[in-house]
C-alpha atoms as a PDB file:
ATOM      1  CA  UNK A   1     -52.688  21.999 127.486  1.00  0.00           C
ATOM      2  CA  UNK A   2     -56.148  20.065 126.937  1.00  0.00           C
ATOM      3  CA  UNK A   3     -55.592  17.172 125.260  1.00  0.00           C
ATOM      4  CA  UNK A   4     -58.155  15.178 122.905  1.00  0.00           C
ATOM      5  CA  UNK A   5     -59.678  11.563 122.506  1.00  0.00           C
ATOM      6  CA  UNK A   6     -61.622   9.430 119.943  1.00  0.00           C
ATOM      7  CA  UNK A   7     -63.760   7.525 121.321  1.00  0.00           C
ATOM      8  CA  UNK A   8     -66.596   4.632 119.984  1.00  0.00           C
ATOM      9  CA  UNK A   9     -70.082   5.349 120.477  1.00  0.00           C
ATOM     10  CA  UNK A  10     -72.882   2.776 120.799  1.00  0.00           C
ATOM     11  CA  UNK A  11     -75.801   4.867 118.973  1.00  0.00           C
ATOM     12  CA  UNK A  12     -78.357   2.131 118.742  1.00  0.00           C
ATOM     13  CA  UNK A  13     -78.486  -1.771 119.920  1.00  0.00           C
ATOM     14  CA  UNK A  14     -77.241  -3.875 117.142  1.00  0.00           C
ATOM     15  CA  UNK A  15     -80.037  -6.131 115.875  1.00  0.00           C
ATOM     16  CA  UNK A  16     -78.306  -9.054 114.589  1.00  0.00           C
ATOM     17  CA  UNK A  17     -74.940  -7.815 112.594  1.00  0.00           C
ATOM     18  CA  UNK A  18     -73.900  -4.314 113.707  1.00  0.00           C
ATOM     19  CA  UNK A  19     -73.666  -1.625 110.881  1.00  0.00           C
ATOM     20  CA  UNK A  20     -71.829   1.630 110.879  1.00  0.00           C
ATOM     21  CA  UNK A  21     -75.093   3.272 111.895  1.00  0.00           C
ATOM     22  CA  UNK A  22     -74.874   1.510 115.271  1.00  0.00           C
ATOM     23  CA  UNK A  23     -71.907   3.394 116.487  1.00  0.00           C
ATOM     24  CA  UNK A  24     -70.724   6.954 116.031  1.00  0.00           C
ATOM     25  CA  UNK A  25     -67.345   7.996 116.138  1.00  0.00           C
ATOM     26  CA  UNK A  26     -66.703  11.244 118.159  1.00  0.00           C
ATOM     27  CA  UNK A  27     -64.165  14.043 119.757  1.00  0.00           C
ATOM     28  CA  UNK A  28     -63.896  14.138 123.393  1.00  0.00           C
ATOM     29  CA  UNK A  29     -61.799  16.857 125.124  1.00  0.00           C
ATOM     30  CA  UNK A  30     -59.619  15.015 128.120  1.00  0.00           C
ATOM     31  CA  UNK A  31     -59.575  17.202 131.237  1.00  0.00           C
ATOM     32  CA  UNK A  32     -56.295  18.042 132.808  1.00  0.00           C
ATOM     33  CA  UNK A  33     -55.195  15.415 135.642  1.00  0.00           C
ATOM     34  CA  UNK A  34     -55.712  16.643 139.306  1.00  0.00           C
ATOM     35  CA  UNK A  35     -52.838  16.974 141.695  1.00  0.00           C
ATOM     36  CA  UNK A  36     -51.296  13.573 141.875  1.00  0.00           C
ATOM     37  CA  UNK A  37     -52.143  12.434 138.657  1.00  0.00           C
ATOM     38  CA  UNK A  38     -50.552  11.818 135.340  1.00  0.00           C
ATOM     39  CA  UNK A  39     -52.018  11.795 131.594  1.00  0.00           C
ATOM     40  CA  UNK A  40     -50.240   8.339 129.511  1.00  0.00           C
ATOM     41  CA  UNK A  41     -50.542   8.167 125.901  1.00  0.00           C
END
């Protein structure tokens, strides 16, 4: 069962303060762990 992630992306360098157009927040599918591995949440 795929699981998903958020994750914080830096869009553009910050000059001086960062804004909320600096970063993008996306959806990332998480692959299934290989033999040996484990997923934590």
């Amino acid at each position: 069962m795929p699981f998903s992630s958020r994750e914080w992306h830096l869009v553009a360098r910050p000059v001086g303060e960062p804004t909320t157009s600096d970063v993008a927040l996306e959806t990332a599918t998480v692959p299934e762990p290989g033999p040996g591995s484990t997923c934590a949440a």
